[in-house]
Protein backbone atom coordinates (compact mmCIF):
# COMPACT_ATOMS: atom_id res chain seq x y z
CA UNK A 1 35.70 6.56 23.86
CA UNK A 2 33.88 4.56 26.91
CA UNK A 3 34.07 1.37 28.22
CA UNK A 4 31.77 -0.81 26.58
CA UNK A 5 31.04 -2.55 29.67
CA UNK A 6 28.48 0.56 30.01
CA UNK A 7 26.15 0.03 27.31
CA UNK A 8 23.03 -1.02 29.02
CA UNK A 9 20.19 -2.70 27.39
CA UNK A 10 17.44 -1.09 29.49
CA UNK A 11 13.68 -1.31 29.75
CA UNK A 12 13.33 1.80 26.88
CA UNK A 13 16.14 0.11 24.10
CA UNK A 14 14.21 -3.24 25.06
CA UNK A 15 11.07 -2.14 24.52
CA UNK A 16 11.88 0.19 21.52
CA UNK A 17 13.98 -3.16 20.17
CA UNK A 18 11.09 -5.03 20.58
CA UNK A 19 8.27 -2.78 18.51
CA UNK A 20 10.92 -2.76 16.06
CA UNK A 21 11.52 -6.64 15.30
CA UNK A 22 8.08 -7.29 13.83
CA UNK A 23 9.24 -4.20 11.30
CA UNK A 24 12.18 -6.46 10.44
CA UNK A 25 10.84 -9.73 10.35
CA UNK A 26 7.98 -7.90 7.61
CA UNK A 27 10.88 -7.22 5.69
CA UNK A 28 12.86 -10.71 5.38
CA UNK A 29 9.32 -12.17 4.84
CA UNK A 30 8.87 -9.42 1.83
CA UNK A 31 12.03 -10.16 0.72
CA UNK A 32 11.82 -13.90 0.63
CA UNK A 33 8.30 -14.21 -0.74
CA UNK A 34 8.21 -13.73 -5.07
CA UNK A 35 4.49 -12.99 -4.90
CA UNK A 36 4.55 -9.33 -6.35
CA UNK A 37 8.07 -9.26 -6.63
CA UNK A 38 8.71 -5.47 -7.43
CA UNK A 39 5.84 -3.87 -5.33
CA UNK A 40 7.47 -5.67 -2.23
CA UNK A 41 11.16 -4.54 -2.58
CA UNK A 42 9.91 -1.32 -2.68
CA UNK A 43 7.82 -1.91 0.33
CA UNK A 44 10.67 -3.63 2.35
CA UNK A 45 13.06 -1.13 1.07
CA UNK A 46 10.41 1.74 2.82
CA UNK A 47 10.01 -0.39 6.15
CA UNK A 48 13.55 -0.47 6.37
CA UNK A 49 14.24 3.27 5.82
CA UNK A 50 11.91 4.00 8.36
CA UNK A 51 12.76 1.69 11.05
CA UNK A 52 16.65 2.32 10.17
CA UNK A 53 15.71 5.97 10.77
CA UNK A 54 14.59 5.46 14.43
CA UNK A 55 18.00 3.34 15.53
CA UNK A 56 19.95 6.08 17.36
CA UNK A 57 16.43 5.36 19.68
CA UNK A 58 17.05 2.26 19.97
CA UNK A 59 21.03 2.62 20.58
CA UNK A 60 21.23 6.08 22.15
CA UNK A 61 18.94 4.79 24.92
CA UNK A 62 21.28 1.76 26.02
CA UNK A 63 24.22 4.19 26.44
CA UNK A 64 26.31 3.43 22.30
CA UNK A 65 26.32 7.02 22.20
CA UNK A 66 28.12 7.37 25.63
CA UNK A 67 30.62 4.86 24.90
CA UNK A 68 31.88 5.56 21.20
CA UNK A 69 30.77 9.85 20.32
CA UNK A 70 32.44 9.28 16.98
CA UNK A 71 28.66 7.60 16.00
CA UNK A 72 27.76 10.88 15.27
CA UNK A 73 26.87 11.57 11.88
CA UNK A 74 26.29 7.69 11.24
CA UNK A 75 24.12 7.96 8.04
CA UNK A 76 20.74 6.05 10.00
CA UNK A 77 18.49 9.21 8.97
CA UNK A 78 17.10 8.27 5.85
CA UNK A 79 13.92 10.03 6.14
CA UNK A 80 13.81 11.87 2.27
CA UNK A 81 14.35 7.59 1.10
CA UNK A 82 11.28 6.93 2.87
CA UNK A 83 8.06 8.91 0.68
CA UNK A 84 9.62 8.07 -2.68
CA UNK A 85 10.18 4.61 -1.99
CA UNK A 86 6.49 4.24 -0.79
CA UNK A 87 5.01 5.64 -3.85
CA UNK A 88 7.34 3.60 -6.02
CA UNK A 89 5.53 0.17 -4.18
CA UNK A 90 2.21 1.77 -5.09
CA UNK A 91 3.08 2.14 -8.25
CA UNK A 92 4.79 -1.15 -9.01
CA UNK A 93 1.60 -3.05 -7.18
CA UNK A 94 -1.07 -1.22 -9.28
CA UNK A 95 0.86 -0.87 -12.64
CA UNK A 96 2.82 -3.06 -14.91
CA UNK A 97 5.23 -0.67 -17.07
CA UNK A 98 8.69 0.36 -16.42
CA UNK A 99 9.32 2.84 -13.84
CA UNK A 100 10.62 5.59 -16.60
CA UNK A 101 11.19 8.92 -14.97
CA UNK A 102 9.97 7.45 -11.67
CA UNK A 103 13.34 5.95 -10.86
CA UNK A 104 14.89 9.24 -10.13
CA UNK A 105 12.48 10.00 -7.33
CA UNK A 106 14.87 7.84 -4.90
CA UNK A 107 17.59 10.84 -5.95
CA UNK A 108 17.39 12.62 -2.81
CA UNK A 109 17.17 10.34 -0.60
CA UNK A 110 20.42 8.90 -2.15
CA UNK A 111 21.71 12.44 -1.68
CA UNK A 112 20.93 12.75 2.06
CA UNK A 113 22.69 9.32 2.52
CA UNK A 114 25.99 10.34 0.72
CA UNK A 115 26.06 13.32 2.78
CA UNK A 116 26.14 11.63 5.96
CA UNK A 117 28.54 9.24 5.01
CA UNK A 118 30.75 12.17 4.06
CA UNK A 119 29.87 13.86 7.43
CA UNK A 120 30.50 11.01 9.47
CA UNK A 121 33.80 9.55 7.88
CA UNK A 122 35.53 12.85 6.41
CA UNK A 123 35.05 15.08 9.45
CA UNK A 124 37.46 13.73 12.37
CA UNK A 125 36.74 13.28 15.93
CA UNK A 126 33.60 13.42 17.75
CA UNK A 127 34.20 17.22 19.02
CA UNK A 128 35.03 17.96 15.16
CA UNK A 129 31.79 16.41 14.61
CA UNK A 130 29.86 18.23 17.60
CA UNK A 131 31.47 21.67 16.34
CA UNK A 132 29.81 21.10 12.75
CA UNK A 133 26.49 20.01 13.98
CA UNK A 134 26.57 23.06 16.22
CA UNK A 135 27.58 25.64 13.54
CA UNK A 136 25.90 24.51 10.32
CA UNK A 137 24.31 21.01 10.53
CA UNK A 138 21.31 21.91 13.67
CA UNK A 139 20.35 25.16 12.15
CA UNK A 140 20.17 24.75 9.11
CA UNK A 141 20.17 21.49 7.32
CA UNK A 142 17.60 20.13 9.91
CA UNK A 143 15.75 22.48 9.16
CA UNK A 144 15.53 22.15 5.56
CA UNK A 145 15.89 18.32 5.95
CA UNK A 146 12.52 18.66 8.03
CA UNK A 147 10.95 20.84 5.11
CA UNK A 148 11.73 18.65 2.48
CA UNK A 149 10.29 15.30 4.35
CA UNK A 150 6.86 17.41 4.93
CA UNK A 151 6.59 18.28 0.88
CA UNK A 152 7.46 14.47 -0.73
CA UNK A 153 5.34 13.18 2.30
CA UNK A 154 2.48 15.71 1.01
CA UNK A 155 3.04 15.10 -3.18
CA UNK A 156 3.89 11.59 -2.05
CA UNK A 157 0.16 11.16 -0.22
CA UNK A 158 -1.33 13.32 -3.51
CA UNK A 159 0.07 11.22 -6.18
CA UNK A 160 -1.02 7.64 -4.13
CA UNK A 161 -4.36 8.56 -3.77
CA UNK A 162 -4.83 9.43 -7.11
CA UNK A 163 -3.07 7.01 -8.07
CA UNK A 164 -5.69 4.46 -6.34
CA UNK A 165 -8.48 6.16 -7.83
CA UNK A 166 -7.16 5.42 -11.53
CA UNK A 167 -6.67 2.22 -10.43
CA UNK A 168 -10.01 1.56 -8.90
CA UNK A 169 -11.73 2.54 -11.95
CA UNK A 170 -9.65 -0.26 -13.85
CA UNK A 171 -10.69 -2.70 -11.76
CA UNK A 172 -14.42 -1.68 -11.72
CA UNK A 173 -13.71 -2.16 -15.71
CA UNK A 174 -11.45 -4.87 -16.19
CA UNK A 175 -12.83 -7.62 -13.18
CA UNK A 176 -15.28 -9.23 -11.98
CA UNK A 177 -13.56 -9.25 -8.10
CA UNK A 178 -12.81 -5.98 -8.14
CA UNK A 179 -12.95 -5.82 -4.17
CA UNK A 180 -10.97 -8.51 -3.74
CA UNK A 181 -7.61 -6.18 -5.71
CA UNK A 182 -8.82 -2.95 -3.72
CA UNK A 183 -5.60 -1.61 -2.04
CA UNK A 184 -7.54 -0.14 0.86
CA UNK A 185 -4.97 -1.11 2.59
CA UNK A 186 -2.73 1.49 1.33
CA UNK A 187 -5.12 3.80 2.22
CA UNK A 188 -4.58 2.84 5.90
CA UNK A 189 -0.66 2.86 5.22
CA UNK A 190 -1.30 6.54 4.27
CA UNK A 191 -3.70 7.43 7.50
CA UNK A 192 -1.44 6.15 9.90
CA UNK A 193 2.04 7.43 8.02
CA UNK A 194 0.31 10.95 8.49
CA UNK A 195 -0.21 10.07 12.66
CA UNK A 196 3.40 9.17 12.35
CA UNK A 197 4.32 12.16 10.68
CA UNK A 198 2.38 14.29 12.44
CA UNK A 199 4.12 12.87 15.68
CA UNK A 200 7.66 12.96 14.29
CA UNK A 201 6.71 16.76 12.87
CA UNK A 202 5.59 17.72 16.83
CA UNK A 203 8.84 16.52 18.28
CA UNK A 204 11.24 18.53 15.58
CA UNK A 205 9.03 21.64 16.12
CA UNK A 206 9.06 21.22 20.43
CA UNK A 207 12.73 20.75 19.81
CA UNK A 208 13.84 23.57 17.40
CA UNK A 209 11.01 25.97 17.91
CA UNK A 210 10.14 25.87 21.78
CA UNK A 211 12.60 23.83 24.30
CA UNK A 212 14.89 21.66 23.46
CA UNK A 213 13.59 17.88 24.26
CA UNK A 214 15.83 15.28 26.06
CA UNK A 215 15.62 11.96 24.99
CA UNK A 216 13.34 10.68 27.59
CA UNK A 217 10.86 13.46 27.00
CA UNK A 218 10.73 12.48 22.96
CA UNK A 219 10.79 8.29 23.79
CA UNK A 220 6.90 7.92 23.89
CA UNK A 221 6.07 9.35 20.68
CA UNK A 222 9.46 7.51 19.33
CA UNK A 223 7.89 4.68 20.86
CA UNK A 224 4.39 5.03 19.18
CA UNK A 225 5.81 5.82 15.80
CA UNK A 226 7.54 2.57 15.81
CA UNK A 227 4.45 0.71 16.67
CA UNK A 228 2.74 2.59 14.16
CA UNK A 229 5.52 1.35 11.39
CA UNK A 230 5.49 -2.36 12.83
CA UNK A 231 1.38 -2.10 12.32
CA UNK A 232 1.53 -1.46 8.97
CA UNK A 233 4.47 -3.71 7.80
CA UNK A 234 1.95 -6.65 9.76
CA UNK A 235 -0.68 -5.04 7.73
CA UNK A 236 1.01 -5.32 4.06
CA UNK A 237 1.60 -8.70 4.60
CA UNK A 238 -1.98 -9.94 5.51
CA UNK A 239 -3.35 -7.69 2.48
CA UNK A 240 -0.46 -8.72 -0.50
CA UNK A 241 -2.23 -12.38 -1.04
CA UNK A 242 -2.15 -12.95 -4.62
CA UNK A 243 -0.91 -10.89 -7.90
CA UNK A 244 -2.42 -7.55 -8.59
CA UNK A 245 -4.02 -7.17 -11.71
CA UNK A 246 -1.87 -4.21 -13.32
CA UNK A 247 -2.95 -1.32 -15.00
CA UNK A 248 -0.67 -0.88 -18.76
CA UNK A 249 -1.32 -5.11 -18.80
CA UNK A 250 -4.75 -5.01 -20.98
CA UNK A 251 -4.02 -6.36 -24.53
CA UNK A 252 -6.19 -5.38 -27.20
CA UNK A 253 -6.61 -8.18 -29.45
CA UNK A 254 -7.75 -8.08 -32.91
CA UNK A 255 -8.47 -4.53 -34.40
CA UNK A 256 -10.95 -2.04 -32.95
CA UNK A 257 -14.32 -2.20 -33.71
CA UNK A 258 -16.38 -0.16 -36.18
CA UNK A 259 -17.86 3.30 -34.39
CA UNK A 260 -21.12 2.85 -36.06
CA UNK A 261 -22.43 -0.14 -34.29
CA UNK A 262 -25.86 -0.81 -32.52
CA UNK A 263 -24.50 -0.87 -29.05
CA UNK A 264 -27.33 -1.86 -27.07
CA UNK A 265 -27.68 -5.19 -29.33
CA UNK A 266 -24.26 -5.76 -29.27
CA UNK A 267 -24.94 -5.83 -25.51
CA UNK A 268 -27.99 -7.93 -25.11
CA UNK A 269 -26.03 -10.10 -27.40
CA UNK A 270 -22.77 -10.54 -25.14
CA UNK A 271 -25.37 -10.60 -22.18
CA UNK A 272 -26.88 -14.03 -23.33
CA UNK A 273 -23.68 -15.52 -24.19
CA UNK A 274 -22.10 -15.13 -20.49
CA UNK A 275 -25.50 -15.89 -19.19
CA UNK A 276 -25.59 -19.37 -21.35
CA UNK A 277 -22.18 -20.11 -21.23
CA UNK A 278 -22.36 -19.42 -16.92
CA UNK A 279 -18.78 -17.34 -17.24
CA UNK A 280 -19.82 -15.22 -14.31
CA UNK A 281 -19.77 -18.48 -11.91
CA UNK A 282 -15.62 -18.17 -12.62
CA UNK A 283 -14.44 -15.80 -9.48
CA UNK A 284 -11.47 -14.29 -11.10
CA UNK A 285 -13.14 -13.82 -14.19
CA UNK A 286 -11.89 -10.42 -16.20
CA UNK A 287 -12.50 -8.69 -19.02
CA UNK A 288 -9.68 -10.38 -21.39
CA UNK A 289 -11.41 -13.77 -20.34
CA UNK A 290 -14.26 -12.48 -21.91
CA UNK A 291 -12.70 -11.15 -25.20
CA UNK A 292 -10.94 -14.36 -25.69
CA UNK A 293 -13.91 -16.47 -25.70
CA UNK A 294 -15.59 -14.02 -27.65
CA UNK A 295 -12.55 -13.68 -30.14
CA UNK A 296 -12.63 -9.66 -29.55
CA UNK A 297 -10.75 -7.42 -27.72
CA UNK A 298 -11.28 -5.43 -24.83
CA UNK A 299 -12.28 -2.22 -25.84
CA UNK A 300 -15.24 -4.25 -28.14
CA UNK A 301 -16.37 -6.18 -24.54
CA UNK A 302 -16.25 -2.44 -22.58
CA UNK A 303 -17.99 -0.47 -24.96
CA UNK A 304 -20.97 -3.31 -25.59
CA UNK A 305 -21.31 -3.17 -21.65
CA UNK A 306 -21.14 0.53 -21.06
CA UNK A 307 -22.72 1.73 -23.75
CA UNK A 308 -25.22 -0.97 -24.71
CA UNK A 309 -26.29 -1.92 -21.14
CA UNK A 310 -24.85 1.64 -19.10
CA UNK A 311 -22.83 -0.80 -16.60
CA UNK A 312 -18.91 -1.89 -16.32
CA UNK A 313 -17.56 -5.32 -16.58
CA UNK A 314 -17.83 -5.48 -12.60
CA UNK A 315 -21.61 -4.15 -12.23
CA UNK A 316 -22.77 -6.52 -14.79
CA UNK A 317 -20.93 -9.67 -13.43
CA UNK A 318 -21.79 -8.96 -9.95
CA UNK A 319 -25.24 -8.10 -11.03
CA UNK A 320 -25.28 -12.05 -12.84
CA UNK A 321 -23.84 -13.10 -9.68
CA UNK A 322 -26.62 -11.88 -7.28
CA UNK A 323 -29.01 -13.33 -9.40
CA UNK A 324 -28.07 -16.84 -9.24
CA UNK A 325 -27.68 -16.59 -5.55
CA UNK A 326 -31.05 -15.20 -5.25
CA UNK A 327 -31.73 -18.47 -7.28
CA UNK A 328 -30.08 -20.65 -4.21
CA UNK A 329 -30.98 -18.68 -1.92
CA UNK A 330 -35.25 -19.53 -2.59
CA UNK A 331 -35.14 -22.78 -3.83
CA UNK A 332 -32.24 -24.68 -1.39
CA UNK A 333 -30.97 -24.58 2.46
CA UNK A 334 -27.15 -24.12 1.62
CA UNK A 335 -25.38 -22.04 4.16
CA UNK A 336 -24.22 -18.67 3.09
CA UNK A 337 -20.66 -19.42 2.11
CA UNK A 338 -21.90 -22.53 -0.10
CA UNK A 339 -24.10 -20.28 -2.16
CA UNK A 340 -21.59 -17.47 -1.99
CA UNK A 341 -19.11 -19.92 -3.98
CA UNK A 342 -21.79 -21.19 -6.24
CA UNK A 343 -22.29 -17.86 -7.32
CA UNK A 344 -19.25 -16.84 -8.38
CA UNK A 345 -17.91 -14.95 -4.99
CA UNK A 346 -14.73 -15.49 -3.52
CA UNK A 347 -15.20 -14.64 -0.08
CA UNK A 348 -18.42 -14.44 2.27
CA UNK A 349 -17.53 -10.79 3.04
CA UNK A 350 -17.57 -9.99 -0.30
CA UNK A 351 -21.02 -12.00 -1.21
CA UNK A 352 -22.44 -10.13 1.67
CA UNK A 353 -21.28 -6.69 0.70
CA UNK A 354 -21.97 -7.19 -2.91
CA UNK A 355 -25.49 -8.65 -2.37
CA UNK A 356 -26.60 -6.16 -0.12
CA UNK A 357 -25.56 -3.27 -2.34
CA UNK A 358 -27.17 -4.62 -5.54
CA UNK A 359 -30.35 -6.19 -3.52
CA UNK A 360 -30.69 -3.81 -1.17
CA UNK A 361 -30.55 -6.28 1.93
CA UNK A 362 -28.33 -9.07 3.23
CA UNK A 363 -28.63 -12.45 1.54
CA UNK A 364 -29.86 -13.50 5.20
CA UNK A 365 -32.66 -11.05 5.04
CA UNK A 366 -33.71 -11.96 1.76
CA UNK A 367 -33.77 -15.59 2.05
CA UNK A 368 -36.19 -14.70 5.66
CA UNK A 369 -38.26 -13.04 3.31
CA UNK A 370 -38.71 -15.65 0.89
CA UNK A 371 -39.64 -17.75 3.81
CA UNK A 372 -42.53 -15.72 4.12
């Protein structure tokens, strides 16, 4: 053991330290917050695993190492935590049920932790510790460590995005903002948690495969990982602003509806009501609203729309919505994000987007136009 009077915050552990403290502060704010309370455990839990992984970084550069060896073995790598973790926030954000089977997935990362508690409090002194790593531990759990991060992070990436594009297709059924509950975001998480990967992957390969890398040659792409983790904890936190409509929350109300039924009258039928009653102006409107009102169920409201008038519950709000602002838009001099409201929009980005996909311009260009 050193003298303690060594350790040495220097410019790397600073800087290191410093990309990771807007990783930890993301995680007492995910913690604190009850605004999807499940999704964001999961979420903090995966931040955490990550940034808990690159410690010895953070440490070994300010000289801990040096000063007590026996931190060998200290269970920070919790790598195999990190995939399963991440999925299990997808899934808790997007879906409603119990996790089921899904609970099990945290299994070996569990397993990977109880190892290197064992390793690091059963196996003696530091040289004990060096003579293990040397003989069994480097060449060949590492290895297979390294494998089975690379698979979950593959099955993990697999599973999300399909995953996302169940989801998606609920929302383009079930609400009228179905933009606004997009998790693009997660999409990002994904993109830059392969850059990461990919980064983390180069190092062990340099390291096992080619020349051995000192700790100053792997502290920039340490360095940029972190960043990349800090990014993306900053970015869940601007994109988790209200509750996720879930997928296994529909409720079906009174029985299903006869299949012999005249579909497109049953449409034109629900199509006057919203249009008369002006549901469509509501910007969280969804497709239980409707079935309430209407004393149906779901399934009754989704099969009038799709079948009776070929469009989903988003389409044919959205398509109401455009239409009344097309309304404003000729006959007053209301900015944009007035008649974006008035319609039935929540946002001005999403007016825009909306508009210009169902009109085929901006709501700018068409109110120049009618000017004409």
């Amino acid at each position: 053991m050193g003298d303690p009077e060594n350790i040495d915050i220097g410019w790397r552990s600073a800087l290191m330290l410093a990309a990771a403290l807007p990783v930890y502060a993301s995680i007492i704010f995910l913690l604190m917050r009850n605004l999807e309370r499940r999704a964001s455990l999961f979420l903090a839990a995966t931040l955490f695993a990550t940034a808990f992984t690159l410690t010895p970084q953070i440490i070994g550069y300010a000289g801990f190492y040096d000063v007590w060896p026996g931190l060998t073995f200290f269970p920070f790598n919790a790598k195999l935590w990190i995939a399963p973790l991440f999925y299990l926030h997808a899934y808790c954000l997007m879906h409603g049920g119990p996790l089921g089977w899904r609970k099990y997935l945290i299994l070996p990362g569990l397993v990977q932790t109880v190892y290197y508690i064992w390793a690091f409090t059963a196996l003696g002194d530091y040289k004990a510790k060096w003579a293990y790593n040397a003989a069994f531990h480097e060449p060949y759990l590492v290895r297979f460590e390294t494998l089975l991060v690379i698979m979950f992070a593959i099955i993990t990436a697999i599973a999300v995005f399909r995953l996302m594009k169940r989801y998606r297709l609920y929302l383009q059924t079930t609400q009228s903002a179905a933009s606004d509950f997009d998790p693009r975001w997660i999409s990002r998480l994904i993109i830059v948690a392969a850059i990461a990967i990919f980064l983390w992957l180069l190092i062990e390969i340099i390291d096992v495969a080619i020349i051995p890398m000192s700790y100053n040659q792997e502290y920039p792409f340490q360095l940029v990982i972190m960043l990349i983790v800090a990014g993306a904890g900053l970015d869940a936190l601007s994109s988790i602003r209200e509750p996720y409509p879930k997928i296994g929350n529909a409720h079906g109300g009174i029985a299903a509806e006869p299949e012999q039924r005249d579909w497109s009258a049953e449409g034109r039928v629900l199509e006057q009501k919203v249009r008369e009653e002006q549901w469509y102006l509501e910007p969280r409107l969804n497709i239980r609203d409707v079935a309430s009102r209407q004393a149906s169920n779901e399934s009754y409201i989704s099969r009038a729309l799709n079948q009776g008038l070929g469009l989903t519950f988003n389409a044919f709000i959205n398509g109401l919505r455009v239409e009344h602002a097309k309304g404003l838009l000729g006959k007053t001099d209301e900015n944009l994000i007035q008649v974006a409201f008035a319609s039935g929009f929540n946002s001005k980005a999403s007016f825009n987007r909306v508009f210009k996909e169902l009109a085929g311009m901006t709501p700018t260009d068409y109110r120049r136009n009618m000017v004409r």
